[in-house]
Protein backbone atom coordinates (compact mmCIF):
# COMPACT_ATOMS: atom_id res chain seq x y z
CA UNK A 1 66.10 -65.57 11.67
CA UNK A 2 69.63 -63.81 13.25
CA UNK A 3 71.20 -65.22 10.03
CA UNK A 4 69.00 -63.32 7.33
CA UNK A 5 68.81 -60.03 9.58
CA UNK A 6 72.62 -59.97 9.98
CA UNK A 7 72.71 -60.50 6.21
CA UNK A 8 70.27 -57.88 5.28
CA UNK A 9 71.94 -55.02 8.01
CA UNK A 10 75.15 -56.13 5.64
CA UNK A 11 73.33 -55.57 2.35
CA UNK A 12 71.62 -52.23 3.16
CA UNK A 13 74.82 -51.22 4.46
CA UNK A 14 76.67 -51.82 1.19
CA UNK A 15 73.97 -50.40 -0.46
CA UNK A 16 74.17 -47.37 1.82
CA UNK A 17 77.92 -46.84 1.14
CA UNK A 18 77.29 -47.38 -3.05
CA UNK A 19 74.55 -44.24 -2.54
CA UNK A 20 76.91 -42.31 -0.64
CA UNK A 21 79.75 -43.03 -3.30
CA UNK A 22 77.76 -42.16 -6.20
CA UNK A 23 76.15 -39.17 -4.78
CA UNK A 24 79.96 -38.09 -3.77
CA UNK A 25 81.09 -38.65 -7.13
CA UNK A 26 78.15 -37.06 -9.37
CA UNK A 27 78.36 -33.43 -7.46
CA UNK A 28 82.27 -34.11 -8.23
CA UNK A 29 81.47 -33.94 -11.69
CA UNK A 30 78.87 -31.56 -11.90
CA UNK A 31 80.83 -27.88 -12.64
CA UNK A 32 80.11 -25.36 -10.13
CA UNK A 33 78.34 -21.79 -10.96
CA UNK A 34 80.71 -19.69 -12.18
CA UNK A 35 79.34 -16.45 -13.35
CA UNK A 36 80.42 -13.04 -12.85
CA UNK A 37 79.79 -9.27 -14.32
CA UNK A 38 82.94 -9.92 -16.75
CA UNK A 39 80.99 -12.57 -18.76
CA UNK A 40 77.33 -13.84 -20.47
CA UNK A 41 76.70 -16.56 -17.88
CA UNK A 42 73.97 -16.32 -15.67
CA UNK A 43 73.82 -16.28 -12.25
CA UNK A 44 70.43 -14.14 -11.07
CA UNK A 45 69.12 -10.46 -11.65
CA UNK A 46 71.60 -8.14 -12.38
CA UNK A 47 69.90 -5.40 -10.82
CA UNK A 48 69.96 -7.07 -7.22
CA UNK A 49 73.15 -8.54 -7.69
CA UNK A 50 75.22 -5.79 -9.89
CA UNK A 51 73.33 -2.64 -9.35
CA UNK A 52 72.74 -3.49 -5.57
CA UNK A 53 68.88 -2.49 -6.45
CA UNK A 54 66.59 -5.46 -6.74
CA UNK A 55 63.58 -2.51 -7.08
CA UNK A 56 63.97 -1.40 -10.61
CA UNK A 57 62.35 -5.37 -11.81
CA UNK A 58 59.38 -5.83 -12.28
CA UNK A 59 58.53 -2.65 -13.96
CA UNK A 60 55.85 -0.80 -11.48
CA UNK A 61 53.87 0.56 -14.42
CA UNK A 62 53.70 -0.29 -17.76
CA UNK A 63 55.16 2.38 -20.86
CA UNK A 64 51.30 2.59 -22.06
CA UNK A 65 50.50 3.69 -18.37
CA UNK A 66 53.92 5.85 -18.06
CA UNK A 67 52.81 7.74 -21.50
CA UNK A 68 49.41 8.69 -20.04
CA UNK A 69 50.50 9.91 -17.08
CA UNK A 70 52.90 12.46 -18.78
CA UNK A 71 55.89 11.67 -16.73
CA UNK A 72 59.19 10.93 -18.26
CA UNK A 73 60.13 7.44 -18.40
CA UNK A 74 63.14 5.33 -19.07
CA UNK A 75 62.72 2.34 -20.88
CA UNK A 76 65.67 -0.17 -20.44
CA UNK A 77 65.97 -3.29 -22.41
CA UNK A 78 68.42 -6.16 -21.05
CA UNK A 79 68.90 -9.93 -20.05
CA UNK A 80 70.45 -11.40 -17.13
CA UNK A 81 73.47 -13.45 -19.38
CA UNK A 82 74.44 -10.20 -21.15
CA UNK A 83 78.05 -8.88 -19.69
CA UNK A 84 77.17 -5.87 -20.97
CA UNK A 85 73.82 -5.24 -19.49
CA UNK A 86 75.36 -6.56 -15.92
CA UNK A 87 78.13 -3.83 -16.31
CA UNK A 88 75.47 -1.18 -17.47
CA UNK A 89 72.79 -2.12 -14.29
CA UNK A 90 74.70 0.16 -12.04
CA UNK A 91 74.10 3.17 -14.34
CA UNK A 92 70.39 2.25 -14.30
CA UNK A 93 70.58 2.44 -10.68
CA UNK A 94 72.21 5.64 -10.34
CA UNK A 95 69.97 7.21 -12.44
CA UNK A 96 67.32 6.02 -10.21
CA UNK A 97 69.05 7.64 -7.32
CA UNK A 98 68.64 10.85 -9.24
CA UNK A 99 65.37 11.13 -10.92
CA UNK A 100 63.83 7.96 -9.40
CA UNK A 101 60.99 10.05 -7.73
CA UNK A 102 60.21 12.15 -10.93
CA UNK A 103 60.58 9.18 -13.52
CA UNK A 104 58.76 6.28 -14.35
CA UNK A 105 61.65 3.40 -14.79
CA UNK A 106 60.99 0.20 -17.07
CA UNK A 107 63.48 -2.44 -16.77
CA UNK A 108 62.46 -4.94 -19.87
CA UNK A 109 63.91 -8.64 -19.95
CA UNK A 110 63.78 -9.17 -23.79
CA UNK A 111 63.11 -12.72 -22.89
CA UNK A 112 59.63 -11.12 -21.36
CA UNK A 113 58.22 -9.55 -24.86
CA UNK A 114 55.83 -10.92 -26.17
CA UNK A 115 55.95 -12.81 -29.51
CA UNK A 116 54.30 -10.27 -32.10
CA UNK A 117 54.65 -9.32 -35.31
CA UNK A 118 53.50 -5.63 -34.65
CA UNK A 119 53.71 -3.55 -31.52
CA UNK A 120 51.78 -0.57 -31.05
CA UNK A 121 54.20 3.05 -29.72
CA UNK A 122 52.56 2.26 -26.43
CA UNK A 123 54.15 -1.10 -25.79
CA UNK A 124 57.97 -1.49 -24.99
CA UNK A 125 58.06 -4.04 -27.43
CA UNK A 126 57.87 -1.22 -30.29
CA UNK A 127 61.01 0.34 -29.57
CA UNK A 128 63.55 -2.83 -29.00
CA UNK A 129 65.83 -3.03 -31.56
CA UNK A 130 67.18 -6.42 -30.88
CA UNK A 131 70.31 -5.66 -29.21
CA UNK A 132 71.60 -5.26 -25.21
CA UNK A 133 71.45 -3.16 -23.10
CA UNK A 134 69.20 -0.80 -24.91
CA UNK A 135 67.87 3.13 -23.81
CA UNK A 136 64.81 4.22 -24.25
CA UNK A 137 64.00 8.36 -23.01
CA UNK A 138 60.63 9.56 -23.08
CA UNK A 139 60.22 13.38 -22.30
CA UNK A 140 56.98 14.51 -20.71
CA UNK A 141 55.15 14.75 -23.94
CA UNK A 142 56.03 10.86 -24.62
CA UNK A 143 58.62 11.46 -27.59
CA UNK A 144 61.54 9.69 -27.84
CA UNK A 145 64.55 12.16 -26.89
CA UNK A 146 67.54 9.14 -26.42
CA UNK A 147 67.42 5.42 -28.14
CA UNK A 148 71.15 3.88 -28.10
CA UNK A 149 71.99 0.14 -27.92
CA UNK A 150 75.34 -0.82 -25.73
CA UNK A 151 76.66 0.90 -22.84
CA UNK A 152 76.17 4.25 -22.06
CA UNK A 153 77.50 6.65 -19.40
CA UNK A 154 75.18 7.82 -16.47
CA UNK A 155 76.16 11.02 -17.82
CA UNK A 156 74.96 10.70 -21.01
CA UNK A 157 71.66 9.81 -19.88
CA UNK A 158 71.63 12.32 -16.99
CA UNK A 159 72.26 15.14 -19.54
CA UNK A 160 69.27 13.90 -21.47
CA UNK A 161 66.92 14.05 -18.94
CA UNK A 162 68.27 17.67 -17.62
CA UNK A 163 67.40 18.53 -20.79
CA UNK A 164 63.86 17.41 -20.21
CA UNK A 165 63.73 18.82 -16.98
CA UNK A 166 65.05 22.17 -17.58
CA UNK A 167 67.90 21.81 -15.35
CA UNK A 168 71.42 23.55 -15.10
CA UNK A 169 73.96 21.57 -17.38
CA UNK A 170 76.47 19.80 -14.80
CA UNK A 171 79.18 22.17 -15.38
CA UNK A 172 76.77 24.77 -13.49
CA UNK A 173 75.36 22.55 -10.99
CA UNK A 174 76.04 22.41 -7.36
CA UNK A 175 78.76 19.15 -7.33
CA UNK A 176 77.17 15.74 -5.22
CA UNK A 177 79.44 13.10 -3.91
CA UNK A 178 78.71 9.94 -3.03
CA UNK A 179 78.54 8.74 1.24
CA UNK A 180 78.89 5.50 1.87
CA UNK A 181 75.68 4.21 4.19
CA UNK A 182 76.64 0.86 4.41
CA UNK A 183 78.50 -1.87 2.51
CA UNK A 184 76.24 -1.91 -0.25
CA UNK A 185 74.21 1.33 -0.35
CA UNK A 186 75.52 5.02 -0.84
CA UNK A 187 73.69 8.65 -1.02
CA UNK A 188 74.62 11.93 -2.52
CA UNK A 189 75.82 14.93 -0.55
CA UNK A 190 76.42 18.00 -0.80
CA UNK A 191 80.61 18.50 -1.22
């Protein structure tokens, strides 16, 4: 009885080391995640990881919901793998900074559309063109006042909606700077 025990400690301890050995030698192999905002891999949401601002995804209404409720709305189409779009996310969230409270914000994943072959103006759907990052601007009255594919400045899209909301062009305007409130977050103040 000593005999086959002593044999069988030996076997599951060969066997033991062979598991250990393969398992060492598979996660050798297997290539590490290596994404970053200068290329299309993915590696998460781009809002909480670029933008700092995991709030902007989901959507909290829908563009049929935004429409009948009169506000302005931004309609953003994107995908997590898109260089572009990760390099754009921070303008999404500045412009959330500024007219987050006045706005309605719709951060679309293409990849979330539904397969259709007709959209109705009140679905998000209707206005993607097929290309990342895309910008959608509703004014109050629903009408489509900006609709550009690629990256565009926060500046370009803040002068659109001071358009919309009446406001002094920048040149006029009282001059914010960012504060740092921690390592990740910042405000605007007064200079």
């Amino acid at each position: 009885m000593n005999v086959w025990l002593n044999a069988w400690k030996r076997r599951m301890m060969i066997f033991a080391a062979c598991s250990l050995i393969a398992i060492a030698t598979l996660l050798s192999l297997t290539p590490s995640a290596r994404a970053g905002i200068e290329d299309d891999r993915f590696d998460g949401d781009i809002f909480a990881l670029y933008a700092g601002n995991g709030s902007l995804v989901p959507p909290k209404v829908k563009l049929a919901t935004s429409l009948k409720q009169g506000k302005p709305a931004l309609l953003v189409f994107y995908t997590d793998d898109s260089r572009d779009c990760k390099v754009f996310s921070t303008n999404v969230s500045r412009i959330q900074g500024s007219y987050g409270r006045v706005i309605d914000i719709l951060a679309v994943r293409v990849d979330s559309l539904p397969v259709k072959d007709k959209f109705s103006p009140t679905e998000e759907g209707y206005y993607y063109k097929g290309f990342v990052p895309q910008t959608v601007v509703f004014d109050q009255s629903g009408k489509v006042v900006l609709n550009e594919t690629g990256i565009i400045s926060f500046e370009q899209i803040d002068d659109v909606f001071r358009k919309v909301f009446d406001l002094l062009p920048r040149s006029e305007s009282v001059t914010l700077k960012r504060r740092s409130v921690n390592e990740v977050n910042t405000e605007l103040v007064q200079e």
